[in-house]
PDB file of N, CA and C in Angstrom:
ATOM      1  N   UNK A   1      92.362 101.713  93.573  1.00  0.00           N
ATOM      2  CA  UNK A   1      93.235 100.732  94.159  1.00  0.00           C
ATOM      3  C   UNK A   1      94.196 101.389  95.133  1.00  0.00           C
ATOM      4  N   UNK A   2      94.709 102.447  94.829  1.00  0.00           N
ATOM      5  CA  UNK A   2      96.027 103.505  95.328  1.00  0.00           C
ATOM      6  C   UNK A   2      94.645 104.032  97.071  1.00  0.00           C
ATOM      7  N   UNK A   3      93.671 104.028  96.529  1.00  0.00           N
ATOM      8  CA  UNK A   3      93.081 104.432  98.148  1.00  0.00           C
ATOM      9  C   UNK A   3      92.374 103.226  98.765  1.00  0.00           C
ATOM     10  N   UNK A   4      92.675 102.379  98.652  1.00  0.00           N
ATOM     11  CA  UNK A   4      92.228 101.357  99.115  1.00  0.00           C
ATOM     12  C   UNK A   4      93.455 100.400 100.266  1.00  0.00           C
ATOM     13  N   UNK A   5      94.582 100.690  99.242  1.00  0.00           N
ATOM     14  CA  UNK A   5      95.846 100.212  99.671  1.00  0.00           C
ATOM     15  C   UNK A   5      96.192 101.502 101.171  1.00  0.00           C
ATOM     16  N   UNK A   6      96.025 102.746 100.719  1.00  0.00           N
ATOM     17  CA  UNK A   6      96.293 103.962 101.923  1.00  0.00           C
ATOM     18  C   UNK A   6      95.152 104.020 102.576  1.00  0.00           C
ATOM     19  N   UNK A   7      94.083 103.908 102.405  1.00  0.00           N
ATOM     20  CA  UNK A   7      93.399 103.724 103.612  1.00  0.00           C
ATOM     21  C   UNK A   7      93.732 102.393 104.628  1.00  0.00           C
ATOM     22  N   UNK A   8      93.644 101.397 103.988  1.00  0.00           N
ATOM     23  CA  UNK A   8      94.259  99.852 104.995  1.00  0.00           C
ATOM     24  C   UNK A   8      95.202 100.362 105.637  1.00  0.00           C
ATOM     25  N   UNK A   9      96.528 100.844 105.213  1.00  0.00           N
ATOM     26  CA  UNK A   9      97.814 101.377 106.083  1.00  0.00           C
ATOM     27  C   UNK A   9      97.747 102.208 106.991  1.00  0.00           C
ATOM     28  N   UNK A  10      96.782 103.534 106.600  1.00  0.00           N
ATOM     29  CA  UNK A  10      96.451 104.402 107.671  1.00  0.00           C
ATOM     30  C   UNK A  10      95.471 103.609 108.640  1.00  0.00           C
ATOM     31  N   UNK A  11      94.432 102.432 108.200  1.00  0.00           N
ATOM     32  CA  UNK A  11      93.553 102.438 109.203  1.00  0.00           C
ATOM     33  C   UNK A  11      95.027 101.551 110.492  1.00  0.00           C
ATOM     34  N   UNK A  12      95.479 100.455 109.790  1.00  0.00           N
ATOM     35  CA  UNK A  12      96.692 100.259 110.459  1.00  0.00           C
ATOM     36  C   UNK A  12      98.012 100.980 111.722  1.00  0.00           C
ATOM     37  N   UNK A  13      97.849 102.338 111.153  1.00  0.00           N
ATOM     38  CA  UNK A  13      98.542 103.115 111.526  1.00  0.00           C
ATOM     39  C   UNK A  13      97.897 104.054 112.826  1.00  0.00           C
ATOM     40  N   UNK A  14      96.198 104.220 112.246  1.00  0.00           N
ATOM     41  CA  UNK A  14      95.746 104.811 113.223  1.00  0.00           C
ATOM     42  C   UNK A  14      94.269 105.088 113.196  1.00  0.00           C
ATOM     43  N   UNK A  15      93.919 103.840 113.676  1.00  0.00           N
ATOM     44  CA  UNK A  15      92.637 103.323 113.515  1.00  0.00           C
ATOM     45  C   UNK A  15      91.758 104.095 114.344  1.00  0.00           C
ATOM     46  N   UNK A  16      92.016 104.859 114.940  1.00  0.00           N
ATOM     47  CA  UNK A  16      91.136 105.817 115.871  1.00  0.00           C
ATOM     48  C   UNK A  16      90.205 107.020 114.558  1.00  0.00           C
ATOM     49  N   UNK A  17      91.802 107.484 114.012  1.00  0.00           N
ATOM     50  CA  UNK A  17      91.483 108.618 113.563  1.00  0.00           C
ATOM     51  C   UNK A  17      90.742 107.877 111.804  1.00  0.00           C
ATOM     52  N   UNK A  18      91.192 107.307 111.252  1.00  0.00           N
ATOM     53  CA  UNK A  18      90.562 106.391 110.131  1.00  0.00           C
ATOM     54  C   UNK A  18      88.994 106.336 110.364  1.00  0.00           C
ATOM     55  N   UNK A  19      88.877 105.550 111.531  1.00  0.00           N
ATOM     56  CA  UNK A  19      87.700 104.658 111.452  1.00  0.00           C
ATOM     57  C   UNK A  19      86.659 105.958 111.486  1.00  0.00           C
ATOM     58  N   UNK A  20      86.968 106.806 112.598  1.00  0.00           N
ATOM     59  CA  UNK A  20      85.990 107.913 112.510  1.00  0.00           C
ATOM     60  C   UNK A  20      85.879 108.935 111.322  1.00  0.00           C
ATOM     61  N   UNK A  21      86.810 108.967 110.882  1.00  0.00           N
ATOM     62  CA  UNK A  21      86.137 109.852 109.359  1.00  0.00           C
ATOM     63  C   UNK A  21      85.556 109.389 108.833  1.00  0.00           C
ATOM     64  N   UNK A  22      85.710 107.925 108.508  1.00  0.00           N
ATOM     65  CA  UNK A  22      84.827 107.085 107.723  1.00  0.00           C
ATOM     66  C   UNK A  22      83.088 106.867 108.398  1.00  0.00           C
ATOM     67  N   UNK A  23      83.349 106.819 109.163  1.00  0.00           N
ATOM     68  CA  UNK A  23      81.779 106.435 110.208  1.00  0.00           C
ATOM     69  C   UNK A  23      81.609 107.004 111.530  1.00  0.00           C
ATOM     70  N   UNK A  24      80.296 107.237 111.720  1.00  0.00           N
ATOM     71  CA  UNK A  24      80.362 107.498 113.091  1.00  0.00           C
ATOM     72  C   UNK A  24      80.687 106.650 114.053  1.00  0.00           C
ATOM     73  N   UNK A  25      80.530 105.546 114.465  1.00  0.00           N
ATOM     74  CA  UNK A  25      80.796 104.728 115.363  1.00  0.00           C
ATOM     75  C   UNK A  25      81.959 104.095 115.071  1.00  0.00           C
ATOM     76  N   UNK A  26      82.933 103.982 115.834  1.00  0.00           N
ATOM     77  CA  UNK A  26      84.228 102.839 115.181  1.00  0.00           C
ATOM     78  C   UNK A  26      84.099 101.413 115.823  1.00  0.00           C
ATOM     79  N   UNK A  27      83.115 101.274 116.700  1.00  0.00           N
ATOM     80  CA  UNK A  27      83.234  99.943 117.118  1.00  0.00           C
ATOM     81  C   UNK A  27      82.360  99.300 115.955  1.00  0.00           C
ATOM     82  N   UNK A  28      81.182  99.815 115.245  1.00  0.00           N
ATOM     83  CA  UNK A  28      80.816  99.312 114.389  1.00  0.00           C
ATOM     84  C   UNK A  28      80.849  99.163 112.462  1.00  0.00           C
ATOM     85  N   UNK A  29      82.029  99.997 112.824  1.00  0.00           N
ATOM     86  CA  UNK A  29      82.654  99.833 111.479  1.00  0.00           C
ATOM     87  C   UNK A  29      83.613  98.870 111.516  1.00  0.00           C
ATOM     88  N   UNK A  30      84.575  98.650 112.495  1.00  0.00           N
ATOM     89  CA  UNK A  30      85.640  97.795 112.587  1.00  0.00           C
ATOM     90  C   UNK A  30      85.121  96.322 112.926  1.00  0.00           C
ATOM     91  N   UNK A  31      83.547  96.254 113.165  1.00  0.00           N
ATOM     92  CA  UNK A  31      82.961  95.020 112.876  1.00  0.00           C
ATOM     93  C   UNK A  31      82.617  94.693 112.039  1.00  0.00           C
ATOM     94  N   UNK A  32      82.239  95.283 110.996  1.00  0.00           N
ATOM     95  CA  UNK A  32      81.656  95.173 109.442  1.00  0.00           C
ATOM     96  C   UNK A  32      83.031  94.657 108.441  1.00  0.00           C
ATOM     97  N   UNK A  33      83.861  95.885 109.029  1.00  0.00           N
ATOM     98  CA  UNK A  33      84.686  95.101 107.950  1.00  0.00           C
ATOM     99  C   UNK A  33      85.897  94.230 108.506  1.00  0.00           C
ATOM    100  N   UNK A  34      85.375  93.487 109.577  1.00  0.00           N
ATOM    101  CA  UNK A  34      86.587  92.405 109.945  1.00  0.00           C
ATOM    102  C   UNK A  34      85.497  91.062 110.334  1.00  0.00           C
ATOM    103  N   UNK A  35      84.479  91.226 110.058  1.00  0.00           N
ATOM    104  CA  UNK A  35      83.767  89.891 110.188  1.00  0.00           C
ATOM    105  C   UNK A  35      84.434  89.594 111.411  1.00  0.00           C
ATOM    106  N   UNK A  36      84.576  87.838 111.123  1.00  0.00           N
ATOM    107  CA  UNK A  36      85.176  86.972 113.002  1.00  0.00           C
ATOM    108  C   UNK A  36      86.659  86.461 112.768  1.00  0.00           C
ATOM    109  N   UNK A  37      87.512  87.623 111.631  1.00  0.00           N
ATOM    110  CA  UNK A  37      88.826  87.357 111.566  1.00  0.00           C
ATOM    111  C   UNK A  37      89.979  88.249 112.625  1.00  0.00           C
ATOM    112  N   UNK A  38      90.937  88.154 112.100  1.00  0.00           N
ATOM    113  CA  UNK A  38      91.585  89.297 112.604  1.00  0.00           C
ATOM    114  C   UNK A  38      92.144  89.915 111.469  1.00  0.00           C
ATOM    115  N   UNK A  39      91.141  90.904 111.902  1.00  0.00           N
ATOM    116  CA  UNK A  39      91.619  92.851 110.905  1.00  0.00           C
ATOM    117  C   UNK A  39      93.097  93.058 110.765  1.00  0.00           C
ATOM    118  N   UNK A  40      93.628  92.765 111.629  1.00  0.00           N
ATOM    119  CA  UNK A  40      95.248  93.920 111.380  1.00  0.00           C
ATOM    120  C   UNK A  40      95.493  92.654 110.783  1.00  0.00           C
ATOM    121  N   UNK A  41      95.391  91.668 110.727  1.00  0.00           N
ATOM    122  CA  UNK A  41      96.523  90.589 110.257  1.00  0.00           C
ATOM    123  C   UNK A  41      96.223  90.254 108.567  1.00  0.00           C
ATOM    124  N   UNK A  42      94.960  90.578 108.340  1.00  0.00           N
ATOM    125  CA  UNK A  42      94.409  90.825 106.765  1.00  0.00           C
ATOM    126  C   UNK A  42      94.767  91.582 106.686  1.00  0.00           C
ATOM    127  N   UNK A  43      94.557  92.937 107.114  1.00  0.00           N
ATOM    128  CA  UNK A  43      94.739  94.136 106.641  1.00  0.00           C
ATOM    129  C   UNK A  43      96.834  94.243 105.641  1.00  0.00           C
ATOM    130  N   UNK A  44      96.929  93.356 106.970  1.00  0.00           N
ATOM    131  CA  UNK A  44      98.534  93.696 106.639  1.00  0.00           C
ATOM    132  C   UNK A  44      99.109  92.584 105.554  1.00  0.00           C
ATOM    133  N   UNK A  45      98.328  91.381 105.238  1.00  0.00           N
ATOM    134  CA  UNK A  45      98.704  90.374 104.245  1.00  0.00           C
ATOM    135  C   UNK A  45      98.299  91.126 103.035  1.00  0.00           C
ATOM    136  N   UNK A  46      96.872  91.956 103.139  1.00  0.00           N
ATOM    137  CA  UNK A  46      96.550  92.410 101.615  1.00  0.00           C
ATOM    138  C   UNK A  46      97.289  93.402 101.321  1.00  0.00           C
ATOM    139  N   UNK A  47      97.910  94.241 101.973  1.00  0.00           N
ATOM    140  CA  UNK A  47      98.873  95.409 101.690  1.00  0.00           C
ATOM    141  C   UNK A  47     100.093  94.771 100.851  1.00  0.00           C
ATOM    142  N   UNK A  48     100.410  93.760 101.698  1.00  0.00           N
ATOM    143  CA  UNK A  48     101.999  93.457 101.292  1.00  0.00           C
ATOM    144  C   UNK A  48     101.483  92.449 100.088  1.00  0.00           C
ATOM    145  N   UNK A  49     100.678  91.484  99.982  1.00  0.00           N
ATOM    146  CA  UNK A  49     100.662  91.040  98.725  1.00  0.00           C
ATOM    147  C   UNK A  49      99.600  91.767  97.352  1.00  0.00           C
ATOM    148  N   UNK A  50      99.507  92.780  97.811  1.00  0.00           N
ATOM    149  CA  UNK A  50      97.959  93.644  96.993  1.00  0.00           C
ATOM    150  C   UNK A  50      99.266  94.249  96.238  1.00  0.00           C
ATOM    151  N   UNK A  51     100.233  95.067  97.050  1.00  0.00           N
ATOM    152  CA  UNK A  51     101.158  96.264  96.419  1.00  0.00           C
ATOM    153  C   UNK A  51     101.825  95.662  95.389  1.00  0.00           C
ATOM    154  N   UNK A  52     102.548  94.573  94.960  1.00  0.00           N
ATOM    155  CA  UNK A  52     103.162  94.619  93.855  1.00  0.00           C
ATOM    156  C   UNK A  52     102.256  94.356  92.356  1.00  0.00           C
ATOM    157  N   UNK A  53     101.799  94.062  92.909  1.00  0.00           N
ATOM    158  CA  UNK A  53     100.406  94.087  92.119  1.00  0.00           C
ATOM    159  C   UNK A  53     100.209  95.748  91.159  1.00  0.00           C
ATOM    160  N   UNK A  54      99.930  96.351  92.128  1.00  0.00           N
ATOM    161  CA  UNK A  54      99.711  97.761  92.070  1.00  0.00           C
ATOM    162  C   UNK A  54     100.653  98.550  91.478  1.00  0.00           C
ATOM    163  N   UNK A  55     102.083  98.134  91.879  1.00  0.00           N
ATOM    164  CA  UNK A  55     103.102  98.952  91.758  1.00  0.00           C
ATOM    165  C   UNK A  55     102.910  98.366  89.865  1.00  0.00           C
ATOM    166  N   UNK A  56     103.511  96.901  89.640  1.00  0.00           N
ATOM    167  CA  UNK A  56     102.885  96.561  88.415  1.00  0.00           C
ATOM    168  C   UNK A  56     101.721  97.630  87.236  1.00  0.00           C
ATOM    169  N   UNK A  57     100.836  97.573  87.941  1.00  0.00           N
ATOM    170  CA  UNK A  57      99.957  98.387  86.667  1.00  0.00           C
ATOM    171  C   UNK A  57     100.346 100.042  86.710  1.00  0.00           C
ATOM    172  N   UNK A  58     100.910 100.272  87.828  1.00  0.00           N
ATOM    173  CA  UNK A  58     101.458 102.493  87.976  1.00  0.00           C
ATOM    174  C   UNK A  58     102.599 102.184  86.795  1.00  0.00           C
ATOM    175  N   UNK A  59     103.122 100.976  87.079  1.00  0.00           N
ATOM    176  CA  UNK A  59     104.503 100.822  86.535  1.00  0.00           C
ATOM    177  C   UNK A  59     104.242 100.867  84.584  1.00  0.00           C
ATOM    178  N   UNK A  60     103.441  99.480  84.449  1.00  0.00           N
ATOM    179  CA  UNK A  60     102.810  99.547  83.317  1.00  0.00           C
ATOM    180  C   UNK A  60     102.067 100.740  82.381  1.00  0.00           C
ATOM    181  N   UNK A  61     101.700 101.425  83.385  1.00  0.00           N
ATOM    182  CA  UNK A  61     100.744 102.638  82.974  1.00  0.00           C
ATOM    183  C   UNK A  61     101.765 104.139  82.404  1.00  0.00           C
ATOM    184  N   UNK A  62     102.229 103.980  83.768  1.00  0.00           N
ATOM    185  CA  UNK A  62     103.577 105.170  83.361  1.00  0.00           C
ATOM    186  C   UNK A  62     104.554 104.395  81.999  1.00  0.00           C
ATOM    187  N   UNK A  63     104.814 103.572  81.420  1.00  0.00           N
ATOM    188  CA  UNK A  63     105.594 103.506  80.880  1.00  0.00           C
ATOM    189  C   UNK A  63     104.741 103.122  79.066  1.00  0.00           C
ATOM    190  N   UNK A  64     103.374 104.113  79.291  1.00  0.00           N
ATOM    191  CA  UNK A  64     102.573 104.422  77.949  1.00  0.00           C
ATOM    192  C   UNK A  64     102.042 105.642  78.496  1.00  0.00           C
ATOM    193  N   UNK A  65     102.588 106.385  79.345  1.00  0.00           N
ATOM    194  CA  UNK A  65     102.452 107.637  79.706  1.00  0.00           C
ATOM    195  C   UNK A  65     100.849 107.908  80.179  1.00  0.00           C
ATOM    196  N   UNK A  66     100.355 107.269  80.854  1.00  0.00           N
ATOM    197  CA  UNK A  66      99.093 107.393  80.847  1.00  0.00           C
ATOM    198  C   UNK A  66      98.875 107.332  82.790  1.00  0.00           C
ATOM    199  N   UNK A  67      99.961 107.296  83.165  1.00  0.00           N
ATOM    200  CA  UNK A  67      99.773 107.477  84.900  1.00  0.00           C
ATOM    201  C   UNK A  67     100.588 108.518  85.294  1.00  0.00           C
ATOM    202  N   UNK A  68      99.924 109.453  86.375  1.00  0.00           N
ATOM    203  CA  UNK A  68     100.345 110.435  86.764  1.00  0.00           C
ATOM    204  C   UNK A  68     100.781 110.246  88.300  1.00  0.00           C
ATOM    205  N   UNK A  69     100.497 108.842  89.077  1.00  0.00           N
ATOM    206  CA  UNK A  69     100.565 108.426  90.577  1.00  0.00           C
ATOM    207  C   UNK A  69     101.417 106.960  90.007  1.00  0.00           C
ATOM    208  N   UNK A  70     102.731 107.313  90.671  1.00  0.00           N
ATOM    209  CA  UNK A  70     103.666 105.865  90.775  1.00  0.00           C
ATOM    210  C   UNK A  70     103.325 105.830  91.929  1.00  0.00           C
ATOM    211  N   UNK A  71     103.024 104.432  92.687  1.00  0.00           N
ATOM    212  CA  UNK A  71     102.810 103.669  93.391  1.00  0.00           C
ATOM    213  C   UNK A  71     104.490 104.102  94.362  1.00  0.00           C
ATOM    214  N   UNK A  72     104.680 103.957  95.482  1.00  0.00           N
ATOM    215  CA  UNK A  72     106.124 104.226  96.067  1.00  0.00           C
ATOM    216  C   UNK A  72     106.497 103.029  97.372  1.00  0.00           C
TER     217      UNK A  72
END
């Protein structure tokens, strides 16, 4: 979940360098995974409503000692 959430932000941040580690081509990765929406504008709704979510279970987890990554 924790790389799912940092990859979206980085691809956000810098979709040049993202898209190409992930794939060779970036025009055809950034078609796959944006279908006929708009990418940055998902990208950036699932971040902001995905994270408390997230922060929730680091939160939950750390507090039975069983997470070593708090969410920040």
């Amino acid at each position: 979940m924790d790389f799912l959430v940092e990859l979206f932000r980085n691809l956000l941040d810098h979709p040049d360098w993202v898209a190409m580690k992930l794939a060779p081509n970036k025009d055809k990765f950034m078609e796959v995974i944006s279908g006929t929406g708009d990418i940055k504008a998902d990208i950036e709704k699932f971040c902001t409503t995905f994270y408390p979510f997230l922060k929730e279970n680091h939160d939950f987890l750390a507090s039975v000692g069983l997470d070593d990554m708090k969410a920040s």
